[in-house]
N, C-alpha and C. Protein backbone atom coordinates (compact mmCIF):
# COMPACT_ATOMS: atom_id res chain seq x y z
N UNK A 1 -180.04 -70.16 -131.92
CA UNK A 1 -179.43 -68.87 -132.23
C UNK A 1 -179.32 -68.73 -133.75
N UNK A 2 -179.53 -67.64 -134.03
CA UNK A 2 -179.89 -66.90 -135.68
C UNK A 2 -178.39 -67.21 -136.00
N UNK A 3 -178.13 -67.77 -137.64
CA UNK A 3 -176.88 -67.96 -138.29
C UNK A 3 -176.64 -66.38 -138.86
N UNK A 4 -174.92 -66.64 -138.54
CA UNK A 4 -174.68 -65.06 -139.84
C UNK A 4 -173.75 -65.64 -140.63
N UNK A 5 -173.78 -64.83 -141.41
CA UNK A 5 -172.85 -65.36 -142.69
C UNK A 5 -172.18 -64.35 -143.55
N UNK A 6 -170.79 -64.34 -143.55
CA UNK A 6 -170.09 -62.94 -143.71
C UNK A 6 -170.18 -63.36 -145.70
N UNK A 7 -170.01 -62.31 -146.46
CA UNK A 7 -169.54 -62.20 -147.82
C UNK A 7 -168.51 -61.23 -148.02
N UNK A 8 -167.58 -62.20 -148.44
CA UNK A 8 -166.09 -61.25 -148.80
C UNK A 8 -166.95 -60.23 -149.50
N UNK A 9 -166.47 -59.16 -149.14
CA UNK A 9 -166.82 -57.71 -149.86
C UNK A 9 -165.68 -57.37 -150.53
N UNK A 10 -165.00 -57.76 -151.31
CA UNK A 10 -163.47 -57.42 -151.59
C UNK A 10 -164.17 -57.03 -153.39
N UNK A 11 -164.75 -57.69 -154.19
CA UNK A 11 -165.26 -57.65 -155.47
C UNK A 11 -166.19 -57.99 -155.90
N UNK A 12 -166.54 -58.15 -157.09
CA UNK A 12 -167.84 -58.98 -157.32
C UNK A 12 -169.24 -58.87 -156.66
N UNK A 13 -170.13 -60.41 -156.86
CA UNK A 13 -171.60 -60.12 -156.66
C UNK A 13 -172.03 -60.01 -155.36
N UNK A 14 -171.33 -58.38 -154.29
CA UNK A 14 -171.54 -59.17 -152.70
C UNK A 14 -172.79 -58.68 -152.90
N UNK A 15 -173.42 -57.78 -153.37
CA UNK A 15 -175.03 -57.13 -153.03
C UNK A 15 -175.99 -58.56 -152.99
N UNK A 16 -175.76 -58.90 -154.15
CA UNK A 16 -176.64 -60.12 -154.54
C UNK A 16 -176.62 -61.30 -153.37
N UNK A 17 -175.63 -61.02 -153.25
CA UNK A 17 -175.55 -62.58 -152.31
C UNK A 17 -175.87 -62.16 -150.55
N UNK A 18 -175.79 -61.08 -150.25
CA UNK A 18 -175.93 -60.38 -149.10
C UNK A 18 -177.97 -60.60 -149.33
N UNK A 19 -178.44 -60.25 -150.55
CA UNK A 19 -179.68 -59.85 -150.72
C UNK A 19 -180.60 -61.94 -150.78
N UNK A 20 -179.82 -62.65 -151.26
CA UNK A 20 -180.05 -63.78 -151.06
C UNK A 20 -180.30 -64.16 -149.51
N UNK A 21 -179.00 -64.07 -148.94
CA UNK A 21 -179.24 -64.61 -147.79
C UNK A 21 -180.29 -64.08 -146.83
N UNK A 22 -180.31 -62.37 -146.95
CA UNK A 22 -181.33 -61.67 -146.23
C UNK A 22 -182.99 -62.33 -146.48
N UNK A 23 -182.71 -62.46 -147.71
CA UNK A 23 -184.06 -63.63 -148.05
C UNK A 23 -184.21 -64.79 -147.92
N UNK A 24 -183.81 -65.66 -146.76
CA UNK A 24 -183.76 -66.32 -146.49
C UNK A 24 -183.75 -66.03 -145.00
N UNK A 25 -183.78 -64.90 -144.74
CA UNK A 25 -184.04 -64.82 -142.83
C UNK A 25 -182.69 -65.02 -142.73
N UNK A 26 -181.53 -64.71 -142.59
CA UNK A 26 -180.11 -65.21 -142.68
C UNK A 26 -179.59 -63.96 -142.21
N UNK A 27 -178.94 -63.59 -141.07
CA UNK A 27 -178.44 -62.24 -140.50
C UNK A 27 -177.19 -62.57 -142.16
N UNK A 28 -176.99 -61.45 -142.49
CA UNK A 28 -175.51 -61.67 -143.41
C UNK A 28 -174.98 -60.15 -143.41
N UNK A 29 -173.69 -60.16 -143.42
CA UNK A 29 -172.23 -59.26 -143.01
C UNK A 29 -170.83 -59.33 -144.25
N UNK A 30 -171.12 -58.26 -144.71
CA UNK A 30 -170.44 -57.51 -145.44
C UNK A 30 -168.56 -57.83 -144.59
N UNK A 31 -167.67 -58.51 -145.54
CA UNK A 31 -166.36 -58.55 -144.84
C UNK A 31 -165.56 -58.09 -145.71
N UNK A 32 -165.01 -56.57 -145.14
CA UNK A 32 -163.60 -56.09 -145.68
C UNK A 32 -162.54 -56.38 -144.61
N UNK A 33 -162.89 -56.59 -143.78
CA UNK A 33 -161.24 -56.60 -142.66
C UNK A 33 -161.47 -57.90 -141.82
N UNK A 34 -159.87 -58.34 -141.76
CA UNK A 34 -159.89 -59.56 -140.66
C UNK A 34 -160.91 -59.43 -139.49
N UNK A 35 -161.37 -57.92 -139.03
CA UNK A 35 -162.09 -58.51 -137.85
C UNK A 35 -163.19 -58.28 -138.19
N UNK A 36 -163.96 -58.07 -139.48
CA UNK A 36 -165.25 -58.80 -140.14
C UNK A 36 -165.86 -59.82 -139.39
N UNK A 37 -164.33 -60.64 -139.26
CA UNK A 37 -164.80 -62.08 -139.90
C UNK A 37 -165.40 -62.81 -138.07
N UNK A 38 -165.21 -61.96 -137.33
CA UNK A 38 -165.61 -62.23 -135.95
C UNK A 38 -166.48 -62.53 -135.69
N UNK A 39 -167.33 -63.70 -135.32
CA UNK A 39 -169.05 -63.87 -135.01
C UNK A 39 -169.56 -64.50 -136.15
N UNK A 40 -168.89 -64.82 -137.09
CA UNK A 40 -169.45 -65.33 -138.16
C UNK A 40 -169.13 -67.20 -138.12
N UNK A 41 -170.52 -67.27 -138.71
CA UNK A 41 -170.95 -68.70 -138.64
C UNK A 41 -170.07 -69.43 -139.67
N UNK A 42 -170.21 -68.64 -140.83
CA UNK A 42 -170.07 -69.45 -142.47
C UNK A 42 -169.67 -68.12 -143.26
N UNK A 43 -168.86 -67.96 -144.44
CA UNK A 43 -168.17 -67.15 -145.02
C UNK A 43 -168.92 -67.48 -146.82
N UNK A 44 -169.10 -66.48 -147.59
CA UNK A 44 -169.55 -66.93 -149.06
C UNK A 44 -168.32 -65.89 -149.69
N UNK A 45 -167.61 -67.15 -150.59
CA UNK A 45 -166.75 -65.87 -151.26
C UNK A 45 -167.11 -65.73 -152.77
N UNK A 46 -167.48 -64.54 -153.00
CA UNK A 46 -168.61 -64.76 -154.46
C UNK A 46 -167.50 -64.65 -155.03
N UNK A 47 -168.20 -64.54 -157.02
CA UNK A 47 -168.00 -64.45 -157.85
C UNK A 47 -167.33 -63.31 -157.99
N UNK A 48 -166.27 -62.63 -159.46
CA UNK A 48 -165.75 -61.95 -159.70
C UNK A 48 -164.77 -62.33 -160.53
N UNK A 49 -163.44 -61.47 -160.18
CA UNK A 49 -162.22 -61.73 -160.75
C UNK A 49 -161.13 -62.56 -159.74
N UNK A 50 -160.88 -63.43 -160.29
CA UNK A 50 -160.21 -64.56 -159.12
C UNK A 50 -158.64 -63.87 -158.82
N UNK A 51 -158.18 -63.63 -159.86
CA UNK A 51 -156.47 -62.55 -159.82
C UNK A 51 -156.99 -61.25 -158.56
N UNK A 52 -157.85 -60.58 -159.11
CA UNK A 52 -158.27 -59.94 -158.69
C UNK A 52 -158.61 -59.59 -157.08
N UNK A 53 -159.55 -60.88 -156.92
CA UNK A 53 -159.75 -60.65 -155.47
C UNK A 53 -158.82 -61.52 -154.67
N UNK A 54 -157.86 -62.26 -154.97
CA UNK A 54 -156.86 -62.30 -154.69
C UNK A 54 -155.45 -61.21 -154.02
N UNK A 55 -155.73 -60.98 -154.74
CA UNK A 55 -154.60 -59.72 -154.95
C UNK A 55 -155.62 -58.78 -153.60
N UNK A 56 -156.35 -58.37 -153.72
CA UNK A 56 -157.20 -57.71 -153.02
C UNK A 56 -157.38 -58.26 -151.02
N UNK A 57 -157.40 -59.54 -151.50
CA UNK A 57 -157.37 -60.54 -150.07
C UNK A 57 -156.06 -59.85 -149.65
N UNK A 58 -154.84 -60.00 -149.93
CA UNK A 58 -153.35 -60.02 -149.58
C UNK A 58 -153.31 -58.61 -149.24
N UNK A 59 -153.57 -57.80 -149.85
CA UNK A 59 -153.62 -56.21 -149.53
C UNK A 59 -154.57 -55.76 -148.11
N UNK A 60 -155.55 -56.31 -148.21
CA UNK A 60 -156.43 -56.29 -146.92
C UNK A 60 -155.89 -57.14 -145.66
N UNK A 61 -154.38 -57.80 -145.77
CA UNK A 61 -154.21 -58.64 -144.83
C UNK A 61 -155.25 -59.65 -144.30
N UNK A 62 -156.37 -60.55 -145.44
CA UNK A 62 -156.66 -61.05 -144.83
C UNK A 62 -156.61 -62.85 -145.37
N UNK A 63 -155.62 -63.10 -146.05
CA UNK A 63 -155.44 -64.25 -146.38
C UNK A 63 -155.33 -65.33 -145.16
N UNK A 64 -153.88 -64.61 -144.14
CA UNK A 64 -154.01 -65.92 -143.30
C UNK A 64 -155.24 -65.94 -141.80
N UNK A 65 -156.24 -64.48 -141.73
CA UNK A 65 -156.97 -64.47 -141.30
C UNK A 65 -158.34 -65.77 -142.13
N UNK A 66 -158.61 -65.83 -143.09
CA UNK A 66 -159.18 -66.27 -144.15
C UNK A 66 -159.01 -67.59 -143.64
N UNK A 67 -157.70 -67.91 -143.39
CA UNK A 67 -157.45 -70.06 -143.40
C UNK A 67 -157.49 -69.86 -141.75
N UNK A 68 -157.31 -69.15 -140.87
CA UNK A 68 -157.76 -69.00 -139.40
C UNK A 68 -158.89 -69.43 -139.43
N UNK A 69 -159.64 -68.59 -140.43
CA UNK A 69 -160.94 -68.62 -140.16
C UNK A 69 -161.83 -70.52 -140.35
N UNK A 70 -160.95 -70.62 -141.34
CA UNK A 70 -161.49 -71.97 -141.79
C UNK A 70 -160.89 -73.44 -141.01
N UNK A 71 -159.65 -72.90 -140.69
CA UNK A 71 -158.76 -74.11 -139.56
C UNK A 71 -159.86 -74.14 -138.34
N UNK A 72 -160.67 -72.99 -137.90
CA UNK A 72 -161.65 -72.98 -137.06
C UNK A 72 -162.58 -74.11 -137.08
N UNK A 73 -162.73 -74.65 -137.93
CA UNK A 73 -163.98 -75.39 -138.17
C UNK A 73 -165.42 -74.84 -138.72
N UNK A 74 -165.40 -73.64 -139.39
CA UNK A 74 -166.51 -73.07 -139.88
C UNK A 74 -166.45 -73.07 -141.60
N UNK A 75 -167.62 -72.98 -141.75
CA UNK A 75 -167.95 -73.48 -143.44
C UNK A 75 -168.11 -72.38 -144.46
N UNK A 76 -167.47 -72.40 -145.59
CA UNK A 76 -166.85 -71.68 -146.46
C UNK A 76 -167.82 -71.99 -148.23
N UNK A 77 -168.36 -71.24 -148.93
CA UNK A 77 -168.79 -71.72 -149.93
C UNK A 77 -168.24 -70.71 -150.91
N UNK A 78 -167.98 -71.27 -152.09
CA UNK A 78 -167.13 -70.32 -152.93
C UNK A 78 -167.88 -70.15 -154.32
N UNK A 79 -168.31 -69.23 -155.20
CA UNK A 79 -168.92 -69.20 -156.14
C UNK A 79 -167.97 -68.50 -157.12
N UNK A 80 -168.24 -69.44 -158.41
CA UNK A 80 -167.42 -68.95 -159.67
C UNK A 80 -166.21 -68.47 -159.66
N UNK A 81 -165.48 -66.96 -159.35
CA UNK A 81 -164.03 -66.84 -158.94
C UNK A 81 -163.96 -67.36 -157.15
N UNK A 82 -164.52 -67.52 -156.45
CA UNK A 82 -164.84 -68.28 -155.20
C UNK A 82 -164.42 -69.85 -155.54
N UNK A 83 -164.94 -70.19 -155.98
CA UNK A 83 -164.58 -71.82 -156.59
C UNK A 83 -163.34 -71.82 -156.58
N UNK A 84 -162.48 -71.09 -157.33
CA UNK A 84 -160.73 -70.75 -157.87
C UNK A 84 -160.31 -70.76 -156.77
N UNK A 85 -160.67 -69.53 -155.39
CA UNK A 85 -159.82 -69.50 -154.44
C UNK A 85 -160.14 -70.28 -153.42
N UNK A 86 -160.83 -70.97 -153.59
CA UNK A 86 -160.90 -72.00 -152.57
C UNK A 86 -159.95 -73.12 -152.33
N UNK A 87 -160.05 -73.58 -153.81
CA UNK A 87 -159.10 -74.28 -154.30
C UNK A 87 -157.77 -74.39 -153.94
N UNK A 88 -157.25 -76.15 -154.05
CA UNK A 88 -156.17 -76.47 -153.52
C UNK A 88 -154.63 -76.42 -154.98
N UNK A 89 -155.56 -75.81 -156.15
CA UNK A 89 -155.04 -76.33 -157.40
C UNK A 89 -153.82 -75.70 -157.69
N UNK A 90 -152.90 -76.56 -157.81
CA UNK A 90 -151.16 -75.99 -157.96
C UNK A 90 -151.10 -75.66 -159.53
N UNK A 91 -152.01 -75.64 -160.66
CA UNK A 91 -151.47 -75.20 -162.05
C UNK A 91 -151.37 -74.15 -162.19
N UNK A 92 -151.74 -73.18 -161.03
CA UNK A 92 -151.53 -71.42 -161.65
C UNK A 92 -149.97 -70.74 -161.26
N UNK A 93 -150.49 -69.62 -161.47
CA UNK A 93 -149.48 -69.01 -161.47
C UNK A 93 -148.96 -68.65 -159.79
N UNK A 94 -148.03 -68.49 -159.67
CA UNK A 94 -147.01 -68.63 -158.08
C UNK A 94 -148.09 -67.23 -157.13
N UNK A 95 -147.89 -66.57 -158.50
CA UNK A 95 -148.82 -65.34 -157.49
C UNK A 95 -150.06 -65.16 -157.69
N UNK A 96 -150.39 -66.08 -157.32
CA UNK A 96 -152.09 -66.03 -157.84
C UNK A 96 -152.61 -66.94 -156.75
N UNK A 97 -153.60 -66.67 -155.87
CA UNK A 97 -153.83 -66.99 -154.28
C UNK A 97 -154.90 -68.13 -154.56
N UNK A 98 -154.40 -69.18 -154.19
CA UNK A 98 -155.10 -70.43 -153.86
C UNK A 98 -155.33 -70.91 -152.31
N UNK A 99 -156.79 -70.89 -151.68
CA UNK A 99 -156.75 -71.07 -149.99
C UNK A 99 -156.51 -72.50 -149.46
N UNK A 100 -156.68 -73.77 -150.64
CA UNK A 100 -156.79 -74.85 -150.65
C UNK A 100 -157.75 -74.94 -149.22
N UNK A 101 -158.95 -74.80 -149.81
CA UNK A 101 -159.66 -75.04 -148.23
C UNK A 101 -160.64 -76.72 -149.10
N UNK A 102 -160.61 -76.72 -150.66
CA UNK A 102 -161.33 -78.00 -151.08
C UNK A 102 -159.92 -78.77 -152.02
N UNK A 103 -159.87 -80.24 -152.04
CA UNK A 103 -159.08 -80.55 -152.71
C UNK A 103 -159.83 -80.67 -154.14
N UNK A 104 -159.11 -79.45 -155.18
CA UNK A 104 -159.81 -79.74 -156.64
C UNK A 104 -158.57 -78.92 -157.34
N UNK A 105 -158.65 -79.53 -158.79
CA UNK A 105 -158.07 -78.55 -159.48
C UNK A 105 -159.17 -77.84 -160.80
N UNK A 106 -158.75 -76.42 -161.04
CA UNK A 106 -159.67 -76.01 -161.73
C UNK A 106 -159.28 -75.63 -162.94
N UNK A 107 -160.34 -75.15 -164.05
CA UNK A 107 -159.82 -74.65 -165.68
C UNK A 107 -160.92 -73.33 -165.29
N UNK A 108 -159.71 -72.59 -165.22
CA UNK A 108 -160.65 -71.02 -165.26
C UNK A 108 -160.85 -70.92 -166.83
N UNK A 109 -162.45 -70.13 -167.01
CA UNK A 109 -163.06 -70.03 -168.13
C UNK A 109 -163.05 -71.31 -168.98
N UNK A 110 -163.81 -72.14 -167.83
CA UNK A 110 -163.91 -73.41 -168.97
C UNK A 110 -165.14 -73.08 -169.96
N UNK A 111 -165.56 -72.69 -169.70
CA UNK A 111 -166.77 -72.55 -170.79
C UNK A 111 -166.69 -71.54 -171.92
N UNK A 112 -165.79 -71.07 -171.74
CA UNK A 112 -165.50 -69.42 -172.69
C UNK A 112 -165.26 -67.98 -172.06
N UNK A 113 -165.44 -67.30 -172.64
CA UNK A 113 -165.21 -65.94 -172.62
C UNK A 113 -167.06 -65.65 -172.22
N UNK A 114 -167.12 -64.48 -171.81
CA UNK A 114 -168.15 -63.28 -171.36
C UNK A 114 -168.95 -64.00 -172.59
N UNK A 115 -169.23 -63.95 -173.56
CA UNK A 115 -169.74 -63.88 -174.93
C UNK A 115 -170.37 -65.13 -174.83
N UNK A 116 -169.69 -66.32 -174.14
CA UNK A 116 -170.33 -67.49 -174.48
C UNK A 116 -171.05 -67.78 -172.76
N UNK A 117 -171.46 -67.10 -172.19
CA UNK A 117 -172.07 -66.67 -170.73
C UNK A 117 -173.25 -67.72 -171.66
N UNK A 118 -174.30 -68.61 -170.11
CA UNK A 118 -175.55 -69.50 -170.23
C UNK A 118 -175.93 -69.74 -169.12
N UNK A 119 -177.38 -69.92 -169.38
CA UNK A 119 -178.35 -70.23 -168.36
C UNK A 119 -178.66 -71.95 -168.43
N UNK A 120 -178.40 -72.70 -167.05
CA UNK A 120 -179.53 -74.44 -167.62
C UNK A 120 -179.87 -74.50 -165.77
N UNK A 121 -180.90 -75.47 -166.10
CA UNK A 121 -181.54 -75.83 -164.96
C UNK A 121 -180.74 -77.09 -164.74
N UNK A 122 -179.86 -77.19 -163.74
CA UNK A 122 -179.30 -78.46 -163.59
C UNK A 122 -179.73 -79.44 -162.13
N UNK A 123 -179.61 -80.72 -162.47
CA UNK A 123 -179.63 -81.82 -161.04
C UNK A 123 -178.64 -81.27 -160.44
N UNK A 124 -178.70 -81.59 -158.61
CA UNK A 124 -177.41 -80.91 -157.96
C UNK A 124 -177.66 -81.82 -156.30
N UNK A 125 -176.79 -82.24 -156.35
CA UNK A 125 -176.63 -83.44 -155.54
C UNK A 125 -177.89 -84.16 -155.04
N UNK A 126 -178.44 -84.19 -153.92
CA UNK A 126 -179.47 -85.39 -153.73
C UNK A 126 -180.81 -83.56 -153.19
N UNK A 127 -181.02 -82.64 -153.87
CA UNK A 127 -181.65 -81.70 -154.12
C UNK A 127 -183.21 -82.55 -154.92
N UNK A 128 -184.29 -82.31 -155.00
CA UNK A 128 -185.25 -83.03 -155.20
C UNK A 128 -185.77 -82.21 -156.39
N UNK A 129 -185.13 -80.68 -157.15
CA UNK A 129 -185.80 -80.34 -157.81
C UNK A 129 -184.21 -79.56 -158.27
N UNK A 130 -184.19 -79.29 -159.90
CA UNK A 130 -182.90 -78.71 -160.46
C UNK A 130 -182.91 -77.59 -160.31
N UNK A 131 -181.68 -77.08 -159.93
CA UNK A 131 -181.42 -75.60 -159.38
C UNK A 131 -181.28 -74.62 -160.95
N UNK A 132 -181.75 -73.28 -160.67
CA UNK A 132 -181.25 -72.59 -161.54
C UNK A 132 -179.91 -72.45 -161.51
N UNK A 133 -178.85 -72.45 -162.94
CA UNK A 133 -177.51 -72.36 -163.18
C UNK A 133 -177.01 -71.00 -163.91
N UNK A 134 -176.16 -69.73 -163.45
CA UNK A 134 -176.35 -68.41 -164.56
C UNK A 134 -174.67 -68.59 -164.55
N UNK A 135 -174.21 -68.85 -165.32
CA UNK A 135 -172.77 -69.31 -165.32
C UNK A 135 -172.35 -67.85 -167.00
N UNK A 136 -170.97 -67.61 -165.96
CA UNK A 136 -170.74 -66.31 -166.76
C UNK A 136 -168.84 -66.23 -166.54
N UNK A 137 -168.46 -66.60 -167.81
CA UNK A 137 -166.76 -67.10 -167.53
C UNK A 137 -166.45 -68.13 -166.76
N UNK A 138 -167.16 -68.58 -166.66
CA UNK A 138 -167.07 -69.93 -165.18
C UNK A 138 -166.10 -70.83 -165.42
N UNK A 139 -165.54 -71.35 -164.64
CA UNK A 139 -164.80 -72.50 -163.94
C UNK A 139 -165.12 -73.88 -164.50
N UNK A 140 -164.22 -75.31 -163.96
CA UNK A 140 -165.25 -76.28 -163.89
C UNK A 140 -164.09 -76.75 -163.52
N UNK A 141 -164.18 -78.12 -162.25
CA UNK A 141 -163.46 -78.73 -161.70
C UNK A 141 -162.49 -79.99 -162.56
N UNK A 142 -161.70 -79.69 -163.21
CA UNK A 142 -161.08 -80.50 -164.01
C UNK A 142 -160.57 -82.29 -162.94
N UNK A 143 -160.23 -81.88 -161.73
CA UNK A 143 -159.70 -82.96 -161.02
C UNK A 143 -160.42 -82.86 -159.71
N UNK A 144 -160.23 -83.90 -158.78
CA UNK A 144 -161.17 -83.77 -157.14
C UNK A 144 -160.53 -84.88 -156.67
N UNK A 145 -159.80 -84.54 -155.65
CA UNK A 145 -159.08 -85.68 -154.26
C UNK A 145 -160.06 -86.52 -153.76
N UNK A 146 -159.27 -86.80 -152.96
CA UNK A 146 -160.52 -87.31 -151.73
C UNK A 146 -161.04 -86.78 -150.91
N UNK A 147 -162.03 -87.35 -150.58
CA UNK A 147 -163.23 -86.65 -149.31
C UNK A 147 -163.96 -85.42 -150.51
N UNK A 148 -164.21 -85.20 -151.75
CA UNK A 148 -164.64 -84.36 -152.71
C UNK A 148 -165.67 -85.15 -153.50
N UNK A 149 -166.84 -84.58 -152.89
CA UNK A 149 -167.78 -85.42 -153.84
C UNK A 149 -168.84 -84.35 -154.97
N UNK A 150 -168.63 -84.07 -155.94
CA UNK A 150 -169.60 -84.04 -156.98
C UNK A 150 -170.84 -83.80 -156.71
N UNK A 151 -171.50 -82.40 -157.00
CA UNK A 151 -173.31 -82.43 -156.88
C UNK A 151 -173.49 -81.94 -158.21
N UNK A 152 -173.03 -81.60 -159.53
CA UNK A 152 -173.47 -80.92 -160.67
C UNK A 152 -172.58 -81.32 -161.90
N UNK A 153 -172.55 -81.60 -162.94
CA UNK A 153 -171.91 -81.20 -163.88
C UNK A 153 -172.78 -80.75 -165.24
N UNK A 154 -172.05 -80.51 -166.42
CA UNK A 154 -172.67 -80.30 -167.56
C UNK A 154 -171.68 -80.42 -168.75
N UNK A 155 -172.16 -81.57 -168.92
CA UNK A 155 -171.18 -82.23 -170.41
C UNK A 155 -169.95 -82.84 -169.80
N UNK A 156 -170.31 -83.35 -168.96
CA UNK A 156 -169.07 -84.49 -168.22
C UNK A 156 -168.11 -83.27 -167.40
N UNK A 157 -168.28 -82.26 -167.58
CA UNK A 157 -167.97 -81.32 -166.47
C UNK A 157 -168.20 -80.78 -165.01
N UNK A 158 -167.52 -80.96 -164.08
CA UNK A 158 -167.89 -80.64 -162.76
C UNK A 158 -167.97 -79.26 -162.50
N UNK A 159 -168.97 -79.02 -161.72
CA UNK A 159 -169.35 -77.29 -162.04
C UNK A 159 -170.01 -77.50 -160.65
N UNK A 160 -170.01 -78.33 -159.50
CA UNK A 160 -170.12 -78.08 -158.13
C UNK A 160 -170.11 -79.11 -157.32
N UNK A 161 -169.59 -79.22 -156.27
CA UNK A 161 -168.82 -80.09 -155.62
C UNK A 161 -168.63 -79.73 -154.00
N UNK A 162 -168.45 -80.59 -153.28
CA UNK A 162 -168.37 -80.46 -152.13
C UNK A 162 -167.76 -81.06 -151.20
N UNK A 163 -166.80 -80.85 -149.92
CA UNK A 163 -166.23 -82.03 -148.95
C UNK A 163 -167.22 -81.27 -147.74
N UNK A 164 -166.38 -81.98 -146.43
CA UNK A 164 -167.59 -81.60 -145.04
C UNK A 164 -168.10 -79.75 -144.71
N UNK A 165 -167.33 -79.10 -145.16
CA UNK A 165 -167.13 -78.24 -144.92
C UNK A 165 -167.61 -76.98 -146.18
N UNK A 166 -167.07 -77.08 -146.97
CA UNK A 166 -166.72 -76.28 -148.53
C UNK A 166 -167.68 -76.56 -149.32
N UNK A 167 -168.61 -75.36 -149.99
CA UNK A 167 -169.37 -75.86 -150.91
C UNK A 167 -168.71 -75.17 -152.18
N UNK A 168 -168.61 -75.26 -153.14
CA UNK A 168 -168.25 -74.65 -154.19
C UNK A 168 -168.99 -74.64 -155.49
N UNK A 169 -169.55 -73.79 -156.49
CA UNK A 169 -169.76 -74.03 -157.37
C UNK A 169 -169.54 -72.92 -158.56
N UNK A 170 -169.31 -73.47 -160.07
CA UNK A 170 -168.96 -72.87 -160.86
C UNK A 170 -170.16 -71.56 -161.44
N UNK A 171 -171.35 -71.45 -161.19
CA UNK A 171 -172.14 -70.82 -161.46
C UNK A 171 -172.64 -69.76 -160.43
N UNK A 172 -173.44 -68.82 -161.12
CA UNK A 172 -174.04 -68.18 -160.07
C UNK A 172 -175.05 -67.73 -159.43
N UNK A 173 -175.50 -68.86 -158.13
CA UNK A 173 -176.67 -68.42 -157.52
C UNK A 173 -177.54 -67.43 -157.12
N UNK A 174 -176.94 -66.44 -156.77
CA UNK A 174 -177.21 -65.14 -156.32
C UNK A 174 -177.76 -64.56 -157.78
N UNK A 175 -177.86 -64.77 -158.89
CA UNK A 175 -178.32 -64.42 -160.04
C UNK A 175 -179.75 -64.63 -160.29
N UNK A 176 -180.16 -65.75 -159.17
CA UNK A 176 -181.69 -65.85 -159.98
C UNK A 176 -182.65 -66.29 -158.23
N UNK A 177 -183.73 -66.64 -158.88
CA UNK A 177 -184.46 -66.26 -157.77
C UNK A 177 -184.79 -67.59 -156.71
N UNK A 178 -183.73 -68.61 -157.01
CA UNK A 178 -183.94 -70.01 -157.26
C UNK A 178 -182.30 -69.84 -155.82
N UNK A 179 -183.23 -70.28 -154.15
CA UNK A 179 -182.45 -69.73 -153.12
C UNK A 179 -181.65 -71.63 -152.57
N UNK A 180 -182.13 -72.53 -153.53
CA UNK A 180 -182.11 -74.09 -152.97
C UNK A 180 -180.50 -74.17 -152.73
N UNK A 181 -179.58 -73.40 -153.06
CA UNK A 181 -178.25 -73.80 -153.43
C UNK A 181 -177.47 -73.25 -151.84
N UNK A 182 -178.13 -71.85 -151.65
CA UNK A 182 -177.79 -70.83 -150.27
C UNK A 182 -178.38 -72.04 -149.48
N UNK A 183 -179.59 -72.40 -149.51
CA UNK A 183 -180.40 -73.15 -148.05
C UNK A 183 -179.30 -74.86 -148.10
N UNK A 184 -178.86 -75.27 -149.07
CA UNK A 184 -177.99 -76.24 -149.24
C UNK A 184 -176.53 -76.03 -148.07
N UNK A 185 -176.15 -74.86 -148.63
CA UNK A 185 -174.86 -74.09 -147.84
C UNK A 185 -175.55 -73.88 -146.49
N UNK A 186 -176.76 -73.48 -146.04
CA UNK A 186 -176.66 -73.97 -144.47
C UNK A 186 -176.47 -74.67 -144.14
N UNK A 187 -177.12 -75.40 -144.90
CA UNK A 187 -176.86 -77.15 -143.53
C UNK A 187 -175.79 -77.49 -143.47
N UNK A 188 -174.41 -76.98 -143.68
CA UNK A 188 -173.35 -77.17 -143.89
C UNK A 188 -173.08 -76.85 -142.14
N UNK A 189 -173.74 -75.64 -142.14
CA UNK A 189 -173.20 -75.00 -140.88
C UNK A 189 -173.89 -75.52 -139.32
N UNK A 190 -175.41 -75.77 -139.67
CA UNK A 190 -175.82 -76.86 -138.72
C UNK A 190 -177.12 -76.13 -137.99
């Protein structure tokens, strides 16, 4: 049976990542409301503004639909402000929505501001060829629990990472034409 794979539609890059997966033969589903999330295999919560689509989750009532979804046993990958809310990381602010679905803590805009936005071809876990990287305000995993293992960094920085379930990474796939990172996030799902 054909996988689907919902993308928070709440902000950010859903076209792109909707247009990824479609290229990849991948039924994929646009999610604004808890019952989006029905029938879905695996969830991608892109890039954007992490306050933002936060704030946006809670208004749509679908935060504790969101950890339903994931207490389920279905697989979750989070990109760039995705990375943030995935996250289990207690340094922010009280109102600022963390799903803790990966144990990490993060440094939003580790790399800079908009201005200092970059492209690198990086190694990414046991992948046989380096993925394209389009990293723009990005993240990077300052800390990682257990069961959190490491597929990327750059300059002793973690910029993607993974436990059984959760893929996360600080950059953004859906940016280039380079699909190894999406086909990675299937096999998550099986």
């Amino acid at each position: 049976m054909a996988k689907k794979i919902g993308v928070l539609a709440l902000q950010g890059a859903v076209t792109e990542h909707l247009q990824a997966l479609n290229r990849l033969g991948v039924a994929a589903a646009a999610v604004k409301t808890p019952a989006d999330l029905d029938g879905l295999d695996g969830l991608i919560i892109p890039g954007g503004e992490s306050t933002a689509i936060g704030r946006l989750i809670r208004e749509q009532g679908l935060e504790e639909p969101l950890r339903a979804f994931f207490a389920s046993g279905k697989a979750v990958f989070g990109t760039c402000a995705g990375l943030i809310l995935c996250s289990a990381d207690r340094s922010h602010a009280p109102d600022e929505l963390r799903l803790g679905f990966i144990d990490i803590e993060v440094e939003r805009n580790g790399f800079g501001r908009q201005i200092d936005s970059f492209e690198a071809l990086l190694p990414f876990g046991d992948l046989p060829e380096p993925v394209e990287a389009v990293f723009i305000r990005a993240p990077y995993i300052r800390t990682s629990g257990e069961g959190v293992r490491a597929l990327a960094s750059i300059d002793g920085k973690i910029v993607a990472a993974e436990n059984d379930r959760v893929l996360v990474t600080a950059f953004h796939p859906e940016l280039t034409d380079d699909l190894s990172v999406f086909s990675y996030f299937l096999k998550k799902i099986g």
